[in-house]
C-alpha atoms as a PDB file:
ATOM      1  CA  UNK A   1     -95.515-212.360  50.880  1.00  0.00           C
ATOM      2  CA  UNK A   2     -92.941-209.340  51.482  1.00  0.00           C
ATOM      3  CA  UNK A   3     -90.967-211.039  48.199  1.00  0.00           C
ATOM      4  CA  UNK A   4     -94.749-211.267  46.061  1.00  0.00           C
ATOM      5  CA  UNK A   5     -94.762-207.053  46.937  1.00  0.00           C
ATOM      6  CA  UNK A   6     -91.329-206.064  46.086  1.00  0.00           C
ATOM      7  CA  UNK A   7     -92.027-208.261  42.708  1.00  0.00           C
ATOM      8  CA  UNK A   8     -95.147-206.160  42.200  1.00  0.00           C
ATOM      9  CA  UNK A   9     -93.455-202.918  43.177  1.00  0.00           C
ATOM     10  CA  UNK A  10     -90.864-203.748  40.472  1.00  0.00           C
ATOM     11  CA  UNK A  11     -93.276-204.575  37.873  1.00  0.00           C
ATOM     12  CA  UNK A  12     -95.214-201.515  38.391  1.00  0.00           C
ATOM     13  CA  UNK A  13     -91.970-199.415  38.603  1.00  0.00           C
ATOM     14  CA  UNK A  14     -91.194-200.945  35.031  1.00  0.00           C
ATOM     15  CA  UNK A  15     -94.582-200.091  34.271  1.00  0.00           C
ATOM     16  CA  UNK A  16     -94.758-196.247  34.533  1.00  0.00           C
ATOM     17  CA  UNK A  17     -91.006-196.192  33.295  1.00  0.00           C
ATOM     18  CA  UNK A  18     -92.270-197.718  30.062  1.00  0.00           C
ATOM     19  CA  UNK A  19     -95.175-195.382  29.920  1.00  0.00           C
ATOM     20  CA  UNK A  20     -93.563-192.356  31.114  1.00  0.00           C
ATOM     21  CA  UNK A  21     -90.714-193.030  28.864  1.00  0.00           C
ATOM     22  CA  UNK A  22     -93.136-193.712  25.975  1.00  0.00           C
ATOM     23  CA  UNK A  23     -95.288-190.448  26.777  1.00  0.00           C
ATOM     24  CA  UNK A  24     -91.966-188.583  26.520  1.00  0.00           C
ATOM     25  CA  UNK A  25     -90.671-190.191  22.846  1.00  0.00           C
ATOM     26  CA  UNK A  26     -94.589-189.684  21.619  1.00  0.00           C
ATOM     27  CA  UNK A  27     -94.004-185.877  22.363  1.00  0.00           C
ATOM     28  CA  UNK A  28     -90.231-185.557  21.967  1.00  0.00           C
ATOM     29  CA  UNK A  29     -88.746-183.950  19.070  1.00  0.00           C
ATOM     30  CA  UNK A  30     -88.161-186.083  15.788  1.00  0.00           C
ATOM     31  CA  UNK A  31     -84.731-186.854  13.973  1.00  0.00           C
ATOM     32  CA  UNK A  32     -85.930-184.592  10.818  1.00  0.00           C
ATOM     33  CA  UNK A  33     -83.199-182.138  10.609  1.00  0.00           C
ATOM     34  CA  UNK A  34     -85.265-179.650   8.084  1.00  0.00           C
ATOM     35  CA  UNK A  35     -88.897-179.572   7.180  1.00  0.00           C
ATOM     36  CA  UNK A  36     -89.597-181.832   4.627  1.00  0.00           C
ATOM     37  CA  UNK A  37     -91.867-183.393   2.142  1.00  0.00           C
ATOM     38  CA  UNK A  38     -92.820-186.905   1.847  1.00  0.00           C
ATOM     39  CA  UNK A  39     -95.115-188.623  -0.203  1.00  0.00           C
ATOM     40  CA  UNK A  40     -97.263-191.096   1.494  1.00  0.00           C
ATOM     41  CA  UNK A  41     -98.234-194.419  -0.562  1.00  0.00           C
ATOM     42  CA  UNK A  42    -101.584-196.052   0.640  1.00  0.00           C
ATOM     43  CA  UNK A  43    -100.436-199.030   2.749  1.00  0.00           C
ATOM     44  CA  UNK A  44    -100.955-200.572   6.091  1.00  0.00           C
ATOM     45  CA  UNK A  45     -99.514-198.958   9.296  1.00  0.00           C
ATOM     46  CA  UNK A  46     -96.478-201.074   8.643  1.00  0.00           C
ATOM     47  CA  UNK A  47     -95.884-199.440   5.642  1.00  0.00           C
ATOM     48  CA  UNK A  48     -96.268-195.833   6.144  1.00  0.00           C
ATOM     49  CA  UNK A  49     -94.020-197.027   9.556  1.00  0.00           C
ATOM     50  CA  UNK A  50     -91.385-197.894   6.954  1.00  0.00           C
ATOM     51  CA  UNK A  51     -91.303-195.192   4.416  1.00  0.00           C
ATOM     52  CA  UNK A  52     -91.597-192.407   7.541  1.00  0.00           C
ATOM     53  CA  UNK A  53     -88.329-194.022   8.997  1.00  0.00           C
ATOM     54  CA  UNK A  54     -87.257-194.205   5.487  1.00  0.00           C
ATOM     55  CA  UNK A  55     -87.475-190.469   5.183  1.00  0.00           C
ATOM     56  CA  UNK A  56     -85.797-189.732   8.606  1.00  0.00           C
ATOM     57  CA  UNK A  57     -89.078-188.474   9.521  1.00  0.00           C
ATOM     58  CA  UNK A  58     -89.529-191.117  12.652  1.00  0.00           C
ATOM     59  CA  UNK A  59     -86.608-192.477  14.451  1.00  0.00           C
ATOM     60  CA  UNK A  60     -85.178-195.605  12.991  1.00  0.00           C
ATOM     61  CA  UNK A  61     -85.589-197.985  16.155  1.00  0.00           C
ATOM     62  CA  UNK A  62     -87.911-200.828  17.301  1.00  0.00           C
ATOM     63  CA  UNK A  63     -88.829-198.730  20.016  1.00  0.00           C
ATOM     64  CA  UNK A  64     -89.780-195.462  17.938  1.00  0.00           C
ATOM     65  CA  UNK A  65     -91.807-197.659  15.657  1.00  0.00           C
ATOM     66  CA  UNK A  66     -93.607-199.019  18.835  1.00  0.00           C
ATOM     67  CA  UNK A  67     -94.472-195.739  19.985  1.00  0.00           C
ATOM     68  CA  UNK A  68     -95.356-194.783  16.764  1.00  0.00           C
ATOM     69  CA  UNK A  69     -97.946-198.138  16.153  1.00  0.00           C
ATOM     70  CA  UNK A  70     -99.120-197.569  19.476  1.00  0.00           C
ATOM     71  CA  UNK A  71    -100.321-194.085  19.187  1.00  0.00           C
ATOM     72  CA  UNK A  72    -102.299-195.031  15.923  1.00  0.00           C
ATOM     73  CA  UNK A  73    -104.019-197.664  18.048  1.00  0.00           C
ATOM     74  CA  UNK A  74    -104.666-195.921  21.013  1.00  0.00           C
ATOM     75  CA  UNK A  75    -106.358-192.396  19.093  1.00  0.00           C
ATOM     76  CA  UNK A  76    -107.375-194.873  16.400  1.00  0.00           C
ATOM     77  CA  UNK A  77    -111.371-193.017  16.840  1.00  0.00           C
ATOM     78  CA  UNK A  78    -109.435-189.692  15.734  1.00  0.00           C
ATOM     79  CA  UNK A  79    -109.723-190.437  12.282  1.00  0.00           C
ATOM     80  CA  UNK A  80    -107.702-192.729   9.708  1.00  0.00           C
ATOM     81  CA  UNK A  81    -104.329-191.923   7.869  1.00  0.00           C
ATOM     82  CA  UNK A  82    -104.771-190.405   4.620  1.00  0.00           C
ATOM     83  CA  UNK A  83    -102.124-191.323   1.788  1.00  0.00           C
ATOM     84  CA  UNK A  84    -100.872-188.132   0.093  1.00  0.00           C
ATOM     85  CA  UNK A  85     -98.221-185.914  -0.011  1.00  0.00           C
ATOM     86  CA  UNK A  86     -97.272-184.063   3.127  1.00  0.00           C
ATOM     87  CA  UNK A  87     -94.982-181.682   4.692  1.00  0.00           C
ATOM     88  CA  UNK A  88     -93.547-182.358   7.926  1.00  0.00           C
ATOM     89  CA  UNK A  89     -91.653-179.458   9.917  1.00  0.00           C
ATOM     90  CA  UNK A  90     -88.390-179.559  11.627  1.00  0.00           C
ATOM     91  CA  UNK A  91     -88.123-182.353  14.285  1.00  0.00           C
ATOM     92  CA  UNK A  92     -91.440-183.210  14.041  1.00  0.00           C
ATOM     93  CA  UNK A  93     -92.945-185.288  17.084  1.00  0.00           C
ATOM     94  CA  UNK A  94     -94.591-188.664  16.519  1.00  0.00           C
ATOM     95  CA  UNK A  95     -97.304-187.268  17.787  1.00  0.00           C
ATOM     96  CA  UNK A  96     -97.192-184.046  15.102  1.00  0.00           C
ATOM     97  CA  UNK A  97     -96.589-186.801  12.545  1.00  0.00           C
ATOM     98  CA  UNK A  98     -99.677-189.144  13.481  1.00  0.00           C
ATOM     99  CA  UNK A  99    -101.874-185.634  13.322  1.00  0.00           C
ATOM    100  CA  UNK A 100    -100.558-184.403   9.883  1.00  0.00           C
ATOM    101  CA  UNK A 101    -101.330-187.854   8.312  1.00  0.00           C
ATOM    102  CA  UNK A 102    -104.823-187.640  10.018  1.00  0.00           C
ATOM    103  CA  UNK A 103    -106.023-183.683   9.561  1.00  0.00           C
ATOM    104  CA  UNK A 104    -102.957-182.009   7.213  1.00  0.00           C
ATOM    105  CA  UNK A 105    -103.698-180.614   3.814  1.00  0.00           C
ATOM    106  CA  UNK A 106    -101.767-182.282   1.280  1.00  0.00           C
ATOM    107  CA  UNK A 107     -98.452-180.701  -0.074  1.00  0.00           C
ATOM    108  CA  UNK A 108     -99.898-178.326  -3.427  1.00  0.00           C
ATOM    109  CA  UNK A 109     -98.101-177.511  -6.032  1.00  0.00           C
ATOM    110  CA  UNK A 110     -98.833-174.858  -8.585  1.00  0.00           C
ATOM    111  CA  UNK A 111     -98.755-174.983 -12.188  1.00  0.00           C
ATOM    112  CA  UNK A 112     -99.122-171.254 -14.287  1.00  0.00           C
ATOM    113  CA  UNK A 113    -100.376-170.922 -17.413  1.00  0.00           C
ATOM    114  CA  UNK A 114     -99.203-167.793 -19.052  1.00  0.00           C
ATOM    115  CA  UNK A 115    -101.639-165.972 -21.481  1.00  0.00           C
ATOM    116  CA  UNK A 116    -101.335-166.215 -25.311  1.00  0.00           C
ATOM    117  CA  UNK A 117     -99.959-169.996 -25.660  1.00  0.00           C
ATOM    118  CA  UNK A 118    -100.763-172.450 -28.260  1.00  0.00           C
ATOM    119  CA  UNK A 119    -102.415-175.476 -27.133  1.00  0.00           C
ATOM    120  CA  UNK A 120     -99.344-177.515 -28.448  1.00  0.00           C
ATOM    121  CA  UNK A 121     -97.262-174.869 -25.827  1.00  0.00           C
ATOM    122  CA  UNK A 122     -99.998-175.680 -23.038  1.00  0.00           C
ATOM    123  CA  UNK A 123    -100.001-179.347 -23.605  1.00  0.00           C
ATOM    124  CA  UNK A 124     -95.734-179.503 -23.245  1.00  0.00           C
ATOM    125  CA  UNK A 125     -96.428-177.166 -20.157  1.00  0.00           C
ATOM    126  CA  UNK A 126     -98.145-180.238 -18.384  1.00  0.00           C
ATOM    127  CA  UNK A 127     -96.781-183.165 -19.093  1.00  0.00           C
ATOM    128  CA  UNK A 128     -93.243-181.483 -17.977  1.00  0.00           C
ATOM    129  CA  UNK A 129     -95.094-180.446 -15.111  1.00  0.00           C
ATOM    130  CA  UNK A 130     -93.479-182.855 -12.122  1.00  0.00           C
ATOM    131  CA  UNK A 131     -95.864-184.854  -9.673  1.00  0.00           C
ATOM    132  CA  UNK A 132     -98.663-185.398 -12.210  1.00  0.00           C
ATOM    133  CA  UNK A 133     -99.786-188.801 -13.372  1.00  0.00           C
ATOM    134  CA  UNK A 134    -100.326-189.425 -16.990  1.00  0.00           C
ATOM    135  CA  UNK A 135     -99.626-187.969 -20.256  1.00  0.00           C
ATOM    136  CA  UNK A 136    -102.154-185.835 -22.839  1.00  0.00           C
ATOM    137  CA  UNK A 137    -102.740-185.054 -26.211  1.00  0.00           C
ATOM    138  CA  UNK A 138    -102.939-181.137 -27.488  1.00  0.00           C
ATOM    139  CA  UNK A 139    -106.820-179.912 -26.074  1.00  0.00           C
ATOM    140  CA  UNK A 140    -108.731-178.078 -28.694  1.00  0.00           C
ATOM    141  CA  UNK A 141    -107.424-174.278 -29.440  1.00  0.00           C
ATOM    142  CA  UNK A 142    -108.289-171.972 -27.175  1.00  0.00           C
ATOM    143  CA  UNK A 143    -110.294-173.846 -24.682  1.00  0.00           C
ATOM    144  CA  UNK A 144    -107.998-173.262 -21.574  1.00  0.00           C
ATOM    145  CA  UNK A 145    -107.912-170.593 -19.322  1.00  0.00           C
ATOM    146  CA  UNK A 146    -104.549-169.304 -18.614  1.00  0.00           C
ATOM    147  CA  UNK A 147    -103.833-168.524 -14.846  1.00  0.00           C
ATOM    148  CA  UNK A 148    -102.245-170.611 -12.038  1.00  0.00           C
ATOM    149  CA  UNK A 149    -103.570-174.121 -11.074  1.00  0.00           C
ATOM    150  CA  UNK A 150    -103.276-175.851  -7.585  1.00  0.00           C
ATOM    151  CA  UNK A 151    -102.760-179.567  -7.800  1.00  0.00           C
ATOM    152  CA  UNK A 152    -101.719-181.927  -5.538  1.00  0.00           C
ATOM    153  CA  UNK A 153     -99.739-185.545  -5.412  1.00  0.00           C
ATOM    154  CA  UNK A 154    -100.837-187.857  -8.062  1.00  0.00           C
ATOM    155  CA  UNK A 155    -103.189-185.976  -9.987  1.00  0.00           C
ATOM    156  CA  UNK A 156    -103.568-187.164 -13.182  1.00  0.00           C
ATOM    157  CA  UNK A 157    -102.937-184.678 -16.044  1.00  0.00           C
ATOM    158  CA  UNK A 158    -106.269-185.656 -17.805  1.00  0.00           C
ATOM    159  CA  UNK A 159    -108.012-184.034 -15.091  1.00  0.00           C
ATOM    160  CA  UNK A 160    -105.946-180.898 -15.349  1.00  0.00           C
ATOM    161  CA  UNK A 161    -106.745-180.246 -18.250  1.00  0.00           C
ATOM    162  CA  UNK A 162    -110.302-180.751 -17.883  1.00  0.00           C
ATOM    163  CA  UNK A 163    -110.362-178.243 -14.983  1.00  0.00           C
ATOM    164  CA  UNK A 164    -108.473-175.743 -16.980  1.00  0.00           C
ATOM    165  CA  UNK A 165    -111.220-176.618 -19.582  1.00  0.00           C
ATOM    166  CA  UNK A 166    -114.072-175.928 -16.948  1.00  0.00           C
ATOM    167  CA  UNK A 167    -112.529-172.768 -15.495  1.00  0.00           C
ATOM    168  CA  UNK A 168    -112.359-171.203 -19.260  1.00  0.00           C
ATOM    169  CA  UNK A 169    -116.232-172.213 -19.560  1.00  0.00           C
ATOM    170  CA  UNK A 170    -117.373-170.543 -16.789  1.00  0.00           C
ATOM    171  CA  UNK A 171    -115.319-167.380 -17.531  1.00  0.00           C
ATOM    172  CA  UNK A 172    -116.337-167.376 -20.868  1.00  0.00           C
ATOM    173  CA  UNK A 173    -120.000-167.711 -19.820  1.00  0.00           C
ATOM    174  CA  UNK A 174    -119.572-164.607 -17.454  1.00  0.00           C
ATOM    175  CA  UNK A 175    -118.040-162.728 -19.815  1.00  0.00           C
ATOM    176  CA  UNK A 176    -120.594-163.507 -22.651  1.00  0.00           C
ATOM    177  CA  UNK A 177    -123.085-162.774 -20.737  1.00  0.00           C
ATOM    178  CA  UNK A 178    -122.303-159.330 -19.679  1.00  0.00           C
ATOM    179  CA  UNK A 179    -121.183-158.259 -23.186  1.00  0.00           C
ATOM    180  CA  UNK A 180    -121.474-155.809 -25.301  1.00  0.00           C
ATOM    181  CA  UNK A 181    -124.063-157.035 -28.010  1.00  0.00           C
ATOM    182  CA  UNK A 182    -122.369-157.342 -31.614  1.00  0.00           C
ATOM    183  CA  UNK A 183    -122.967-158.179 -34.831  1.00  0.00           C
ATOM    184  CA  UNK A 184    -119.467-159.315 -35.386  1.00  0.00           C
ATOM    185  CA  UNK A 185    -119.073-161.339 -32.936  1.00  0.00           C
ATOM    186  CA  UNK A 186    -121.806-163.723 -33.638  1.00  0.00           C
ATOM    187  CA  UNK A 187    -120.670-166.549 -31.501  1.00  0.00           C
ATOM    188  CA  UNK A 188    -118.886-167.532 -27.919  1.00  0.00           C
ATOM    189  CA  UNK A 189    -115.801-169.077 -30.469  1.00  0.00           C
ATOM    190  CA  UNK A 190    -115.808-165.750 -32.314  1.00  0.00           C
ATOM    191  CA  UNK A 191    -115.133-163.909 -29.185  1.00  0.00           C
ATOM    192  CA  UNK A 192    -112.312-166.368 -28.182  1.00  0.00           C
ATOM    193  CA  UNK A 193    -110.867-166.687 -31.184  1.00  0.00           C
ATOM    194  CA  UNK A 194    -110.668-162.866 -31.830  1.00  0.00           C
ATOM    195  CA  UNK A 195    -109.156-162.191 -28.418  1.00  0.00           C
ATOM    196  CA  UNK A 196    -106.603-164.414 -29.169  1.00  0.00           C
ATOM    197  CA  UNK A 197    -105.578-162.398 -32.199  1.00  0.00           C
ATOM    198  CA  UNK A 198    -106.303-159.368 -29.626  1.00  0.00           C
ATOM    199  CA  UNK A 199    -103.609-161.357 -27.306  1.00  0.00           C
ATOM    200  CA  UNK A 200    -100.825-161.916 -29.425  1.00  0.00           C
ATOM    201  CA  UNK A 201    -100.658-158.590 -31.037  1.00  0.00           C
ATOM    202  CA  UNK A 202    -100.275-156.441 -27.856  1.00  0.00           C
ATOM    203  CA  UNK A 203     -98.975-157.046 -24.056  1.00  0.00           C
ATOM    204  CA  UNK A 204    -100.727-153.901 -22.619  1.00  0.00           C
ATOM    205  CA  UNK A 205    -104.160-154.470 -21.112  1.00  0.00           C
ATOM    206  CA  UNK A 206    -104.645-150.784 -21.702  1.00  0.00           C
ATOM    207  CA  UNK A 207    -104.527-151.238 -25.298  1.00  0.00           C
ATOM    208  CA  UNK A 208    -106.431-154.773 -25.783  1.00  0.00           C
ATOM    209  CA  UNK A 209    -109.440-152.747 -26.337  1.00  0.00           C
ATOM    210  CA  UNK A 210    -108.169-150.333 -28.843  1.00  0.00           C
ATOM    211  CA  UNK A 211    -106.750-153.187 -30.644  1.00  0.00           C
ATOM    212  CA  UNK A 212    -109.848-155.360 -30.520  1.00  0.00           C
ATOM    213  CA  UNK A 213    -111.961-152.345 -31.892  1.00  0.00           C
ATOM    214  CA  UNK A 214    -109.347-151.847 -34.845  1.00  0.00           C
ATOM    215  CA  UNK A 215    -110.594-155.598 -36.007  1.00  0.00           C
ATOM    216  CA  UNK A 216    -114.314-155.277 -35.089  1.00  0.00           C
ATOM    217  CA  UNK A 217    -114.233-152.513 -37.822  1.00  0.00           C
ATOM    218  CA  UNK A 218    -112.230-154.578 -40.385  1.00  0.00           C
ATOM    219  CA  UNK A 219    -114.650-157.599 -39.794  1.00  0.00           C
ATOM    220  CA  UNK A 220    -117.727-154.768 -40.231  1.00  0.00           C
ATOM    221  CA  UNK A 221    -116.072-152.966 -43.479  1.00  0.00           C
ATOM    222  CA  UNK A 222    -115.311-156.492 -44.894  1.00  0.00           C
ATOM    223  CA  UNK A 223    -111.486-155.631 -44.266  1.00  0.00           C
ATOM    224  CA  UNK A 224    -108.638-158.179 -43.932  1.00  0.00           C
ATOM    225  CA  UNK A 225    -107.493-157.922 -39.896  1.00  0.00           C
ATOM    226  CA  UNK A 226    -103.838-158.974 -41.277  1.00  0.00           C
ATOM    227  CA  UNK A 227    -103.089-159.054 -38.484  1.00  0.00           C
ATOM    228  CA  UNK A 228     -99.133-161.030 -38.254  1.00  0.00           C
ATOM    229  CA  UNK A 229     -99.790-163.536 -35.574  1.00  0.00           C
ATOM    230  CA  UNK A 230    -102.047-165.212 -37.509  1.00  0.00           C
ATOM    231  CA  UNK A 231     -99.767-165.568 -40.210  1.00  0.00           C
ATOM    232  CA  UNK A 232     -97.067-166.871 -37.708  1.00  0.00           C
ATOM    233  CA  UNK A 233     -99.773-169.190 -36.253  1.00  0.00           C
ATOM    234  CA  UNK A 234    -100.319-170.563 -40.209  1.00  0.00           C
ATOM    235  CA  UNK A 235     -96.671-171.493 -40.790  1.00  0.00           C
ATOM    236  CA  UNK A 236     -96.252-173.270 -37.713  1.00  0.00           C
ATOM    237  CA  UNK A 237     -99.308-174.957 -36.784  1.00  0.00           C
ATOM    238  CA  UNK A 238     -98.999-173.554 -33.309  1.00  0.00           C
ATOM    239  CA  UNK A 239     -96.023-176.044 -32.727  1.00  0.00           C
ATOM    240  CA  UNK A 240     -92.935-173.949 -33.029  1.00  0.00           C
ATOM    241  CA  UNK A 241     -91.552-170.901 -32.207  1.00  0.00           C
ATOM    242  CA  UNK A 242     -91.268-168.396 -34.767  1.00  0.00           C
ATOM    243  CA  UNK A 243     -87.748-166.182 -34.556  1.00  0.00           C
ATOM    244  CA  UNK A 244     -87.523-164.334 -37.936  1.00  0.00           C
ATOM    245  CA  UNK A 245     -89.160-161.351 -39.323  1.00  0.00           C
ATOM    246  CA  UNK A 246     -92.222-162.176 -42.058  1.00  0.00           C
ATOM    247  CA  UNK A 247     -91.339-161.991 -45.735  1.00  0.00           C
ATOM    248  CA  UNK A 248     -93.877-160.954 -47.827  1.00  0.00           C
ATOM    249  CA  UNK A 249     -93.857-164.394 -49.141  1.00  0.00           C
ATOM    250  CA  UNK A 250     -95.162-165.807 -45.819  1.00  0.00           C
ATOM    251  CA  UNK A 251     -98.133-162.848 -46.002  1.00  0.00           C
ATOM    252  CA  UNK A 252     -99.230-164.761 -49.337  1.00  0.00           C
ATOM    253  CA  UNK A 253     -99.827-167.943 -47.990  1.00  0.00           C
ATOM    254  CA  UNK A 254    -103.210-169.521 -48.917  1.00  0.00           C
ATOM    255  CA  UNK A 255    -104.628-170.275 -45.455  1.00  0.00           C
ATOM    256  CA  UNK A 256    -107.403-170.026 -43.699  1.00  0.00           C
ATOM    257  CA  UNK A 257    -105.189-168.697 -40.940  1.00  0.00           C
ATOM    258  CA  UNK A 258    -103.272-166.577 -42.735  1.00  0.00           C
ATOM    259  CA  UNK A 259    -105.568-162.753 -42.156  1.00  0.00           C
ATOM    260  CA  UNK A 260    -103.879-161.441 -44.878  1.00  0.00           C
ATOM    261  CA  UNK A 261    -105.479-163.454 -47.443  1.00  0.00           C
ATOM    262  CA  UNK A 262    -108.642-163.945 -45.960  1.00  0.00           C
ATOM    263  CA  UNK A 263    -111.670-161.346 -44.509  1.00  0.00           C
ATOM    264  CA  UNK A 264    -112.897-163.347 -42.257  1.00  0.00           C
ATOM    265  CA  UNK A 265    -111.704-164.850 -38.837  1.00  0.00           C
ATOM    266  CA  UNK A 266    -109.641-167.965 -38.674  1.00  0.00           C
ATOM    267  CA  UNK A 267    -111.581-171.178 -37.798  1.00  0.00           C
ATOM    268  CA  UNK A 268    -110.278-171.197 -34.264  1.00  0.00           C
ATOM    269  CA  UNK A 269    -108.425-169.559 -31.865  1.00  0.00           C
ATOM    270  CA  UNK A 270    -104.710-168.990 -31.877  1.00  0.00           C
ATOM    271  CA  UNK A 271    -104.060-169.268 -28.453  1.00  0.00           C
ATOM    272  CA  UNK A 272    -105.788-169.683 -25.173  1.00  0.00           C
ATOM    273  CA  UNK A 273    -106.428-165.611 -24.423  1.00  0.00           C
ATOM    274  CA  UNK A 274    -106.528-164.441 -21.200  1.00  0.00           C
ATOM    275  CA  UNK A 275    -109.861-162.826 -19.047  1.00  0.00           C
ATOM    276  CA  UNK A 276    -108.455-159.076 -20.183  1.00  0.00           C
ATOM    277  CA  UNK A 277    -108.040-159.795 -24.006  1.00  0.00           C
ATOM    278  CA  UNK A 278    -111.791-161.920 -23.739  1.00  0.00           C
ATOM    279  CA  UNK A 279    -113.330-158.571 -21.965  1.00  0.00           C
ATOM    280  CA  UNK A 280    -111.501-156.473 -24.436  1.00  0.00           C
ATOM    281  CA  UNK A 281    -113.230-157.779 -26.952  1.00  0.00           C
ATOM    282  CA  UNK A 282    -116.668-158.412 -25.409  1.00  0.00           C
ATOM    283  CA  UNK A 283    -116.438-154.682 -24.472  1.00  0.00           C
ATOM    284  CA  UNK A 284    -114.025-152.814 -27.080  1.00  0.00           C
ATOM    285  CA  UNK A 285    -113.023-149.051 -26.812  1.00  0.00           C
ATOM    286  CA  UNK A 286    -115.039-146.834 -29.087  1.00  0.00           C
ATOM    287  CA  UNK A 287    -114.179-145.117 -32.654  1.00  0.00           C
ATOM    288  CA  UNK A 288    -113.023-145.574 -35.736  1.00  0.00           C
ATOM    289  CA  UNK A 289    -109.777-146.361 -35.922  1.00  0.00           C
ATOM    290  CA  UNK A 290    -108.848-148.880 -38.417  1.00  0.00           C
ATOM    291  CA  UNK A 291    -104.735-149.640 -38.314  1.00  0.00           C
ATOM    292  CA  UNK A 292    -102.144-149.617 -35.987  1.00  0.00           C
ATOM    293  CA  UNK A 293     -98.532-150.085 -35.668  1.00  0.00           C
ATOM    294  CA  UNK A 294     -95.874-150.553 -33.055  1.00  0.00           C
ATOM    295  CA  UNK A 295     -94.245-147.620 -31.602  1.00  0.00           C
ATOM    296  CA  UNK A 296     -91.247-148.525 -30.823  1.00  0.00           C
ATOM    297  CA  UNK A 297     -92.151-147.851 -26.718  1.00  0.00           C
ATOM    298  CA  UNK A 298     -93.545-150.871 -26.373  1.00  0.00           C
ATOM    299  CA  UNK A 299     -97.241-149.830 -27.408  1.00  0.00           C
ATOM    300  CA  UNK A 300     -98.803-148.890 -30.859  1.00  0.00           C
ATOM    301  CA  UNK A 301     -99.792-145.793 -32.441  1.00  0.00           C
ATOM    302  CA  UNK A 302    -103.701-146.148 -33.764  1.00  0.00           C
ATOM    303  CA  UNK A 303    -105.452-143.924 -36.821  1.00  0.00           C
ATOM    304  CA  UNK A 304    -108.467-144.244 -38.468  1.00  0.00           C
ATOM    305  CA  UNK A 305    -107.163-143.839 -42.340  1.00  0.00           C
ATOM    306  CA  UNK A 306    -104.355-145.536 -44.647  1.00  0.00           C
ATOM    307  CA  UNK A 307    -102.786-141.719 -44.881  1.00  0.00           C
ATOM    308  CA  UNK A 308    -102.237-141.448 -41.205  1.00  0.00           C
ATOM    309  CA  UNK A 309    -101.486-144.898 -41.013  1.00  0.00           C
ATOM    310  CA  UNK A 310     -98.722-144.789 -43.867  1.00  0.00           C
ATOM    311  CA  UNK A 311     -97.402-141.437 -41.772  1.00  0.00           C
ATOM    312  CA  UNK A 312     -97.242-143.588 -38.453  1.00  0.00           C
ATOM    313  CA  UNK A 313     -95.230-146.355 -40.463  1.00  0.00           C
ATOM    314  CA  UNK A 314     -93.061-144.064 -41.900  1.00  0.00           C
ATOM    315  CA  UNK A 315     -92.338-141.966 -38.194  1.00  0.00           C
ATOM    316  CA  UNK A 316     -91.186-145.565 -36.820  1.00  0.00           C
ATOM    317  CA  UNK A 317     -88.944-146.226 -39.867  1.00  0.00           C
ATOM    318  CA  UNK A 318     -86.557-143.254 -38.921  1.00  0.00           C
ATOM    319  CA  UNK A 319     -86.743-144.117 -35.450  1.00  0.00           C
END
């Protein structure tokens, strides 16, 4: 009998070493020597198990990977593990580990879409763009909005684009909406594809209006905008960049891009245009200024005849 107790002593002894000892590795600090991320594949238990050892992220023993299958099964009710990409902090504990693949936020990355690129520019933009899944073909001109994109793990690039595609909707719908009423701009594409122009010939939001009311009055006298990007946009189909100065050959060009040839707006945009250059031109500045050239300052000087306009010209040639 006294030999039956001692053998039950000893087993229970074992007992609450094993689950003391356990309690302690489930809470203990992990062998991750800096935070890191880690994509997570969908799998079984076994498999996440593998790629988290892997990764350094859980210790690389039988008895890690016990304590690490056992706390899945024992707070199984907490929720499942999600497959994604995830970051785990410094020494992370099993425990920390189990919870971030249960309740964490996936790793996101961002992806920024400066204003005034071609869709060709936009497209190269995302498929370079690491983490995505898939591969796309130029969108229609003008129909993204440029800002900066969250995405996470495996998202395919198709649907980036299409929410890129959604977000320039609903601006454009705001913007529309609230706009000043004219006749010019008949359409939602003539808006877009006149801030474009608006976006490409200046960086300062201060002038985008003054700008965009220089080509509402063109467009209302029956004026050519000639307005250079458009040209630039002509020669290279929105593929390439452009590093020389226009000839006066290139102004000639018979295209319907080409502002200098024709009076009325090209047939799309030239770029995707940003919210300011799309409220510049759904609410221009007032007057009656019809030219403008750059000032050497980084800005233009505006007039509202050819004779002040020629003076202007000439002032920046001496500069």
């Amino acid at each position: 009998m006294r030999r039956l107790l001692y053998g039950v002593s000893a087993l229970l002894v074992c007992l609450l070493a094993v689950f003391f000892y356990g309690k302690y590795t489930y809470f203990a600090p992990g062998p991750l020597d800096n935070a890191k991320n880690v994509v997570i594949a969908k799998g079984n238990v076994a498999a996440i198990l593998n790629q988290l050892q892997k990764e350094k992220v859980v210790t690389q023993s039988y008895w890690g990977g016990f304590i690490f299958r056992s706390g899945i099964k024992l707070t199984d009710k907490a929720g499942t593990l999600h497959a994604a990409e995830f970051s785990f902090p410094k020494q992370a504990s099993i425990q920390q580990v189990i919870d971030i693949l249960r309740y964490a936020k996936p790793v996101q990355h961002k992806l920024t879409i400066p204003e005034g690129l071609t869709a060709y520019q936009i497209t190269n933009l995302v498929n370079d763009a690491p983490y995505m899944t898939g591969q796309i073909q130029p969108p229609e001109e003008g129909t993204v909005l440029p800002q900066t994109y969250a995405y996470e793990w495996g998202m395919s690039r198709e649907k980036m684009i299409f929410r890129m595609q959604q977000a320039m909707q609903k601006k454009l719908q705001k913007i529309w909406g609230e706009r000043q009423v004219l006749a010019e701009i008949k359409t939602q594409q003539d808006l877009v594809t006149l801030a474009s122009i608006v976006e490409r010939e200046t960086a300062l939001k201060r002038e985008r209006p003054m700008v965009a009311r220089v080509f509402i009055n063109r467009l209302h006298l029956g004026m050519r905008l000639q307005s250079d990007p458009t040209v630039i946009y002509a020669l290279t189909d929105g593929k390439n960049d452009f590093d020389r100065r226009l000839t006066r050959q290139d102004l000639e060009i018979v295209n319907p891009y080409n502002t200098y040839w024709t009076s009325a707006l090209p047939p799309t945009p030239i770029c995707s245009p940003g919210e300011a250059a799309m409220e510049a031109v759904a609410h221009p500045a007032e007057g009656k200024i019809l030219y403008f050239v750059a000032n050497g300052t980084g800005g233009h000087s505006f007039s509202t005849s050819l004779a002040e306009h020629n003076h202007n010209v000439a002032a920046e040639k001496k500069r």
